[in-house]
C-alpha atoms as a PDB file:
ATOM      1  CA  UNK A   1      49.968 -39.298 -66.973  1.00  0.00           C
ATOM      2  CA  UNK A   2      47.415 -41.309 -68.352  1.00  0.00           C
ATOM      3  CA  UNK A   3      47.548 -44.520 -70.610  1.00  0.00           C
ATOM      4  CA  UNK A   4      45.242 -47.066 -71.934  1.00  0.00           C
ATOM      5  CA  UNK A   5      47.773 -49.772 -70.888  1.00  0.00           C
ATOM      6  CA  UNK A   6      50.381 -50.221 -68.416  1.00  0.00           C
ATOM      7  CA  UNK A   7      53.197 -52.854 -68.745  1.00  0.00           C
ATOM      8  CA  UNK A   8      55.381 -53.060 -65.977  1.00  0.00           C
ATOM      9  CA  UNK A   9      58.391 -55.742 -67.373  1.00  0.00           C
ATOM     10  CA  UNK A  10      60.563 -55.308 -70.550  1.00  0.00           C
ATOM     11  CA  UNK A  11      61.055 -59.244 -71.217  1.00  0.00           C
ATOM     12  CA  UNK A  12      59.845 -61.346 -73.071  1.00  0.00           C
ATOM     13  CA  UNK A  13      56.382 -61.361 -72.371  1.00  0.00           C
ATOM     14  CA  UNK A  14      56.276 -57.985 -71.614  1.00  0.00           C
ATOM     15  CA  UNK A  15      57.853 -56.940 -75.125  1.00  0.00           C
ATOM     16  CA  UNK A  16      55.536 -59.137 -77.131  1.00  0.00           C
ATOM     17  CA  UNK A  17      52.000 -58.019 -75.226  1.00  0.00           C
ATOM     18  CA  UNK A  18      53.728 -54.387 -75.826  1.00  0.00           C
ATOM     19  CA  UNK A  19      54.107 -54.877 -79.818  1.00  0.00           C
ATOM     20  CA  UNK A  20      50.547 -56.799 -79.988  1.00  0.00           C
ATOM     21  CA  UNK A  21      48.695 -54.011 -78.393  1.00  0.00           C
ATOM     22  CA  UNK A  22      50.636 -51.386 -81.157  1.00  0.00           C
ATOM     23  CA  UNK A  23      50.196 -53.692 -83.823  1.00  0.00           C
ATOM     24  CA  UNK A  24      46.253 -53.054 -83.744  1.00  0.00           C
ATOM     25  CA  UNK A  25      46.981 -49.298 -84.978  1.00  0.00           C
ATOM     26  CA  UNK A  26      45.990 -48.545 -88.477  1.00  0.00           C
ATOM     27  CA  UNK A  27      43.510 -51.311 -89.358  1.00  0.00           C
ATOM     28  CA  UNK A  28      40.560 -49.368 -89.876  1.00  0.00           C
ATOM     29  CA  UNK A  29      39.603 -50.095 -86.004  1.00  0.00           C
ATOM     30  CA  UNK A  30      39.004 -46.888 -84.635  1.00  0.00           C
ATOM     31  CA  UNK A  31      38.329 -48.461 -81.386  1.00  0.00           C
ATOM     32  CA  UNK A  32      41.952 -48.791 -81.502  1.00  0.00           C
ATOM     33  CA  UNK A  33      43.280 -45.570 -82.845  1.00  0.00           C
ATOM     34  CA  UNK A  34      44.125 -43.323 -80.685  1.00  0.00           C
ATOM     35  CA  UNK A  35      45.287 -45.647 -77.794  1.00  0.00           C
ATOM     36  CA  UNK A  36      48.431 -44.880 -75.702  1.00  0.00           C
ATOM     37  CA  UNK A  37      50.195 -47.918 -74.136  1.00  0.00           C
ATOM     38  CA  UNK A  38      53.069 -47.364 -71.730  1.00  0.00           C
ATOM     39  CA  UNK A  39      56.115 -50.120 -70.655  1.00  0.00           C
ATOM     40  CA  UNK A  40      58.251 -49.520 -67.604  1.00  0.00           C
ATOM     41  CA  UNK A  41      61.669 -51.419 -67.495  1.00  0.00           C
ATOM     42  CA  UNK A  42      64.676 -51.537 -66.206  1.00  0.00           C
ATOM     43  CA  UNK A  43      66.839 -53.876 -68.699  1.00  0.00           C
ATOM     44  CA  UNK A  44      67.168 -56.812 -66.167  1.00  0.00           C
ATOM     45  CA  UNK A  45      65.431 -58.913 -68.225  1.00  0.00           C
ATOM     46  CA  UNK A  46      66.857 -62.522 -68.320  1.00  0.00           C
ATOM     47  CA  UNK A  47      67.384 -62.921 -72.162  1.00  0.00           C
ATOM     48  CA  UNK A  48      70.370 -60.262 -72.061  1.00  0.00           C
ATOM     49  CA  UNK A  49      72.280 -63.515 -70.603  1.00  0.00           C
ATOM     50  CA  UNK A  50      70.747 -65.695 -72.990  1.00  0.00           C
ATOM     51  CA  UNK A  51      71.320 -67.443 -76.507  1.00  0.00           C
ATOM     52  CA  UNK A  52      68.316 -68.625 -78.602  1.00  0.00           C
ATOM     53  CA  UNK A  53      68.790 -71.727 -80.385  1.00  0.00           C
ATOM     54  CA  UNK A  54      65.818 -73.415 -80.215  1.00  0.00           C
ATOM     55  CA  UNK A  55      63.040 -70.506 -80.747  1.00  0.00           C
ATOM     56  CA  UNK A  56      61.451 -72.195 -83.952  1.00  0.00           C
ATOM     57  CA  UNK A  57      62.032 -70.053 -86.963  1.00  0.00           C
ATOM     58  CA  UNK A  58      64.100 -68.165 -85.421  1.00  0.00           C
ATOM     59  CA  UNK A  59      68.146 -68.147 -86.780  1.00  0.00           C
ATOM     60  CA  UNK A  60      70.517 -68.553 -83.323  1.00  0.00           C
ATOM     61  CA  UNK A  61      70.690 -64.716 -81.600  1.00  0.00           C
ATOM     62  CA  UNK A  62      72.354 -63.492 -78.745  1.00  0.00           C
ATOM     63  CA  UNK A  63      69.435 -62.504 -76.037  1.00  0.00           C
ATOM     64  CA  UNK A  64      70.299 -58.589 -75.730  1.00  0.00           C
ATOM     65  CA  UNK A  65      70.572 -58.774 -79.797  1.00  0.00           C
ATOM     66  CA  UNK A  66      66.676 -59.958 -79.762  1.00  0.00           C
ATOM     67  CA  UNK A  67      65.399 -57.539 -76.788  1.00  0.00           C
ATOM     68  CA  UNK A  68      66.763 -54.863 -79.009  1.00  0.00           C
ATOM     69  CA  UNK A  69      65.366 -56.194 -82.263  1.00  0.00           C
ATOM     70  CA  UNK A  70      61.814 -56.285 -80.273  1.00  0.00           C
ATOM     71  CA  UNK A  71      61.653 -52.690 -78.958  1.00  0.00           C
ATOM     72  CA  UNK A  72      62.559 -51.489 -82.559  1.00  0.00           C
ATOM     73  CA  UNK A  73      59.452 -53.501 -83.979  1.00  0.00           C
ATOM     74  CA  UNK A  74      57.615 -52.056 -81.239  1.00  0.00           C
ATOM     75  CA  UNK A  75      59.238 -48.104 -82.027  1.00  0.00           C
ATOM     76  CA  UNK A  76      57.931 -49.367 -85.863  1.00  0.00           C
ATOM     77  CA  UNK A  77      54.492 -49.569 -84.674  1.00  0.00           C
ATOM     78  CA  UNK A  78      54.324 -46.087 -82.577  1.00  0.00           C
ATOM     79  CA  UNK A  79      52.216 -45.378 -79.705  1.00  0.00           C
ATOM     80  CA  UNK A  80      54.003 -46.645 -76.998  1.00  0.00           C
ATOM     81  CA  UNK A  81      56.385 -45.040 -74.648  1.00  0.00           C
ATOM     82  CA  UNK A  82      58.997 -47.317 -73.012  1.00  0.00           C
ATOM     83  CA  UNK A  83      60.415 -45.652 -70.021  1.00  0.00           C
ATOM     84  CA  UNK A  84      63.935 -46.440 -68.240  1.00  0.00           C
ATOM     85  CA  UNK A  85      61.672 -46.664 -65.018  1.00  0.00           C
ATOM     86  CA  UNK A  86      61.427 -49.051 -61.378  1.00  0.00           C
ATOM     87  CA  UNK A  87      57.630 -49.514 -60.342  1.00  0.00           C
ATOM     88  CA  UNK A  88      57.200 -49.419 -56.546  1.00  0.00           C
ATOM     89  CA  UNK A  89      53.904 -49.368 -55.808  1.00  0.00           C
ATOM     90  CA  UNK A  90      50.369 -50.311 -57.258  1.00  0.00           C
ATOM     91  CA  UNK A  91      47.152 -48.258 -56.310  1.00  0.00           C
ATOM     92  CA  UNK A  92      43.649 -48.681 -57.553  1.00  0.00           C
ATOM     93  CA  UNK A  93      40.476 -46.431 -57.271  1.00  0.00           C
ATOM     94  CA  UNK A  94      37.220 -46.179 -59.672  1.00  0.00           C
ATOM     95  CA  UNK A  95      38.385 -48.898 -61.817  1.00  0.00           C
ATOM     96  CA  UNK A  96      41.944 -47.353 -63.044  1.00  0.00           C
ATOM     97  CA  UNK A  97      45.120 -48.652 -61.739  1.00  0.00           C
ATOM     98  CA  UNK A  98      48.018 -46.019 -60.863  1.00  0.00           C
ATOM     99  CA  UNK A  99      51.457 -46.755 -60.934  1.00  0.00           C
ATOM    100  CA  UNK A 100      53.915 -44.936 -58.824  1.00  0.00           C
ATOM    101  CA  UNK A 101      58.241 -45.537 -59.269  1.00  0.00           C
ATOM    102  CA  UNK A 102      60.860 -45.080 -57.252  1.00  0.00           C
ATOM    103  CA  UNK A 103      61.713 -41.900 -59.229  1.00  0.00           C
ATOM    104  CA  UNK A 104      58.852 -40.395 -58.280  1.00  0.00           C
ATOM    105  CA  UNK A 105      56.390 -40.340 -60.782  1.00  0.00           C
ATOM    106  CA  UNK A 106      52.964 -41.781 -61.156  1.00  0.00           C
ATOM    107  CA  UNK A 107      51.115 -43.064 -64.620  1.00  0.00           C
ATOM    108  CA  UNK A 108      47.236 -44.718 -64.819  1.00  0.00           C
ATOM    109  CA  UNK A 109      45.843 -46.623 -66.760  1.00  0.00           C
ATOM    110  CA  UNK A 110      42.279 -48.950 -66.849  1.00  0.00           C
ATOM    111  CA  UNK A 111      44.839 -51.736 -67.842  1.00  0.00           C
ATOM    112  CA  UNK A 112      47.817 -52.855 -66.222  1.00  0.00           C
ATOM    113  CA  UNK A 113      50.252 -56.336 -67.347  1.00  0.00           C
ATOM    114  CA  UNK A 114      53.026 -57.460 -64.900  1.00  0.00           C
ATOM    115  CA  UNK A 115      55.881 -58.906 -66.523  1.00  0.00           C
ATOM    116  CA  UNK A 116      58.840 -58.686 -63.695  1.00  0.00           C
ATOM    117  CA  UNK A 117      59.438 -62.244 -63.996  1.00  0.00           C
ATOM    118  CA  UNK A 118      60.043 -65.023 -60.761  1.00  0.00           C
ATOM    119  CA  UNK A 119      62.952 -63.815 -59.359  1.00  0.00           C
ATOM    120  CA  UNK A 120      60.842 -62.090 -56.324  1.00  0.00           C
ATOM    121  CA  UNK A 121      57.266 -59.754 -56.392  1.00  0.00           C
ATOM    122  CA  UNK A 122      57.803 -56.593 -54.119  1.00  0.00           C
ATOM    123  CA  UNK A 123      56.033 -54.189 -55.170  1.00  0.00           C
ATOM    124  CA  UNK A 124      53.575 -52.745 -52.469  1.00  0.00           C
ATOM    125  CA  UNK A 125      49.659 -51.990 -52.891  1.00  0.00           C
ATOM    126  CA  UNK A 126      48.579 -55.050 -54.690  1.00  0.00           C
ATOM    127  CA  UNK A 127      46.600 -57.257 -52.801  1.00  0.00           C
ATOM    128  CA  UNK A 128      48.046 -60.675 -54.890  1.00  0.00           C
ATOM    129  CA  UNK A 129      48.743 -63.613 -53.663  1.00  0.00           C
ATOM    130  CA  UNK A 130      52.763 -64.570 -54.277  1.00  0.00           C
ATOM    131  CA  UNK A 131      53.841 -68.617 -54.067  1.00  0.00           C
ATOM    132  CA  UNK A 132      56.397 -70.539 -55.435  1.00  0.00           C
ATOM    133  CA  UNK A 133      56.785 -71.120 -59.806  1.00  0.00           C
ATOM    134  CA  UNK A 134      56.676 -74.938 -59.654  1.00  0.00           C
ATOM    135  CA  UNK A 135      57.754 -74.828 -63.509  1.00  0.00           C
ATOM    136  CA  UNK A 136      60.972 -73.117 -62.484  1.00  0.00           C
ATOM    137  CA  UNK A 137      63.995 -75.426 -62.137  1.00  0.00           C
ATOM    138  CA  UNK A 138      65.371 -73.132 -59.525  1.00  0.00           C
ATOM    139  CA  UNK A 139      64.107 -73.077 -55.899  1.00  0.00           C
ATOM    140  CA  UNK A 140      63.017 -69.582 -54.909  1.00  0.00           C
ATOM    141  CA  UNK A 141      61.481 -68.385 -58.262  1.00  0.00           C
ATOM    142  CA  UNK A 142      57.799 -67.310 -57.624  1.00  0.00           C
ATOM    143  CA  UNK A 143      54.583 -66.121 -59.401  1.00  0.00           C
ATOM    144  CA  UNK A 144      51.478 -64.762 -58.785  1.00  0.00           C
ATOM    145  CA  UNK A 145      48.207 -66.917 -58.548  1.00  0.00           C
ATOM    146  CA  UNK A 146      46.269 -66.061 -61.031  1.00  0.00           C
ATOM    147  CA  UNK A 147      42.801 -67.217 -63.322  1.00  0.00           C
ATOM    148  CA  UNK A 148      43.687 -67.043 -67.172  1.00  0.00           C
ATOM    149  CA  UNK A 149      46.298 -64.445 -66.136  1.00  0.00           C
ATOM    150  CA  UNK A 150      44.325 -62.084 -64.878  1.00  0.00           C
ATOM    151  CA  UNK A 151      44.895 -61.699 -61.078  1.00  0.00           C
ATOM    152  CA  UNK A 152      42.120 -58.686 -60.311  1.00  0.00           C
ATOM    153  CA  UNK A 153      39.582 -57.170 -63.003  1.00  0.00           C
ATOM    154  CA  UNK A 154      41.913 -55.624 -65.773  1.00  0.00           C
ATOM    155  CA  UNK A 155      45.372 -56.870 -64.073  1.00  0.00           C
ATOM    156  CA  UNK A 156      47.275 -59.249 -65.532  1.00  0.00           C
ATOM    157  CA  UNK A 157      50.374 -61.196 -65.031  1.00  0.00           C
ATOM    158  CA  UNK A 158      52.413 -62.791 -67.773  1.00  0.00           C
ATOM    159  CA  UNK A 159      55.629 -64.880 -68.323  1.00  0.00           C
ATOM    160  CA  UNK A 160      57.234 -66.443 -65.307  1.00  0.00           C
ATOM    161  CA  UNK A 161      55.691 -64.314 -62.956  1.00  0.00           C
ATOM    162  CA  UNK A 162      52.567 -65.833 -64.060  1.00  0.00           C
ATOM    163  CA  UNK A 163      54.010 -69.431 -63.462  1.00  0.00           C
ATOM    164  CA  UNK A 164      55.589 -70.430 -66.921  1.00  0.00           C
ATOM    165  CA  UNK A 165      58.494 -71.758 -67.692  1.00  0.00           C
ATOM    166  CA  UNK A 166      60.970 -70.043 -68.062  1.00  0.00           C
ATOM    167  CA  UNK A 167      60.842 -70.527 -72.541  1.00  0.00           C
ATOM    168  CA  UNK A 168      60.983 -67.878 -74.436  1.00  0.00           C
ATOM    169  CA  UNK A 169      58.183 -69.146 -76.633  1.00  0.00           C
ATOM    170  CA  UNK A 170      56.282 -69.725 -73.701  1.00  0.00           C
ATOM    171  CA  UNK A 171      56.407 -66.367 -71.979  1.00  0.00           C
ATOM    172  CA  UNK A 172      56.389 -64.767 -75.086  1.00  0.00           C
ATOM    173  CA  UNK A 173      53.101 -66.006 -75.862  1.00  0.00           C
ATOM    174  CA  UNK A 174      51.096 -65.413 -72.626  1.00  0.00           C
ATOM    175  CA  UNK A 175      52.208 -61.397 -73.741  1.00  0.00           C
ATOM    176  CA  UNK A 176      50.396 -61.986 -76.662  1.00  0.00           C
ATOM    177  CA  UNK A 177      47.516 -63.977 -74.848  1.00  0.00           C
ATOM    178  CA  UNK A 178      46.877 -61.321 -72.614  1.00  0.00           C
ATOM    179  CA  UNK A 179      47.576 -57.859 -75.604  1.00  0.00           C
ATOM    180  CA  UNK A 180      45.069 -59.823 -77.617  1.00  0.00           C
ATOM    181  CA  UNK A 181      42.670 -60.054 -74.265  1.00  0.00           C
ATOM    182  CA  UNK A 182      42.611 -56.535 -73.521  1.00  0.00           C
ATOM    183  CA  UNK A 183      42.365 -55.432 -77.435  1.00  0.00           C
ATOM    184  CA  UNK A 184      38.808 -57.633 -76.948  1.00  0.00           C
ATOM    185  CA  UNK A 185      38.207 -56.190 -74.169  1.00  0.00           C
ATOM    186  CA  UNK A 186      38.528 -52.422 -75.603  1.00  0.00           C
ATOM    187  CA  UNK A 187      36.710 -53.630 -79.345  1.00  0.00           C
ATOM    188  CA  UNK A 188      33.721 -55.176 -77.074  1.00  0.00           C
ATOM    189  CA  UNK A 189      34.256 -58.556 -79.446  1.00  0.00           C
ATOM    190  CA  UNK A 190      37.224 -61.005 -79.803  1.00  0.00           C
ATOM    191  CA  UNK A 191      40.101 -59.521 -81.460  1.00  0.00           C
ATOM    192  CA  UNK A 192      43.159 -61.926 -83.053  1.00  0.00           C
ATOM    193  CA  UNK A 193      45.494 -59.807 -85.234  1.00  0.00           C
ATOM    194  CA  UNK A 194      46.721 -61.974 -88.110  1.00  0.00           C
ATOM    195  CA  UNK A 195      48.606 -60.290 -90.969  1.00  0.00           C
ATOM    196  CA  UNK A 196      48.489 -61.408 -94.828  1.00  0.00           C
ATOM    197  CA  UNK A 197      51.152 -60.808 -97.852  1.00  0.00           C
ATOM    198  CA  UNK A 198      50.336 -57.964 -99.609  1.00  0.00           C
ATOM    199  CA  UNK A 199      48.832 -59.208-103.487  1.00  0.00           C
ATOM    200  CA  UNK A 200      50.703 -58.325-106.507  1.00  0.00           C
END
């Protein structure tokens, strides 16, 4: 199955790139209408052991509580599918990038975000190159090099696996970084999605 965008990681990072991409969908962009965005994950993220205290604005929430609250902003927005899948292996040919997992099936896509985090990279096919996350206060935590985090044309990695710490805010933001990145990328000018109140 095709896709415009491919987000392999259901963190963090991965959440908020997945909810920036939607969020440019009925704007009056028709560059952006249209678009089908797809995020493989299999709940392992590291916020379901978490609680947020310190995420400015934010009240105090349990981890899983937020993951959940994220994917139904994201279900809000429409056009992305979010699939209960394990990606094994990365192939690329004539500019798209196919995805295969372990069940079996295969999706493409001419964009494709990793978001597994730093607890290992071993997925097979991608010629990346996989050293230690210096900003992780745990030996054995990794990430893959990267140049504004995008590792080969049109693949990105974000959040830890991309070297952050290990911050919400932080990994959260290189999502939206890299959504806002590809939106530019498909509108052939820089694209920042900012919302306003609605006047009286």
């Amino acid at each position: 199955m095709k896709y415009d965008v491919i987000i392999v990681g259901g963190g963090a990072s991965g959440l908020s790139c997945a909810l920036t991409l939607a969020s440019s969908r009925g704007r009056g962009w028709q560059w952006a209408e249209g678009r089908k965005y797809l995020l493989l994950d299999k709940g392992g993220s590291d916020l379901n052991k978490a609680y947020l205290k310190n995420v400015p604005g934010l009240d105090p929430i349990l981890g899983k509580d937020l993951l959940k609250k994220m994917r139904k902003q994201i279900q809000d927005w429409g056009g992305v599918d979010m699939l209960e899948e394990e990606a094994r292996s990365i192939s690329q040919e004539n500019g798209m990038y196919t995805v295969n997992t372990s069940s079996g099936k295969s999706f493409t896509a001419e964009f494709l975000v990793l978001a597994t985090g730093f607890h290992g990279f071993n997925m097979e096919g991608l010629e990346a190159e996989v050293v230690d996350n210096t900003k992780s206060p745990k030996p054995g935590r990794v990430m893959i090099r990267h140049k504004d985090f995008e590792v080969l044309p049109n693949l990105f990695v974000i959040g830890t696996l991309a070297g952050l710490s290990s911050h919400f805010t932080s990994c959260a933001g290189s999502g939206v970084e890299v959504a806002c990145e590809i939106l530019s990328r498909m509108a052939g000018k820089r694209i920042v999605i900012h919302d306003v109140p609605e006047e009286d």
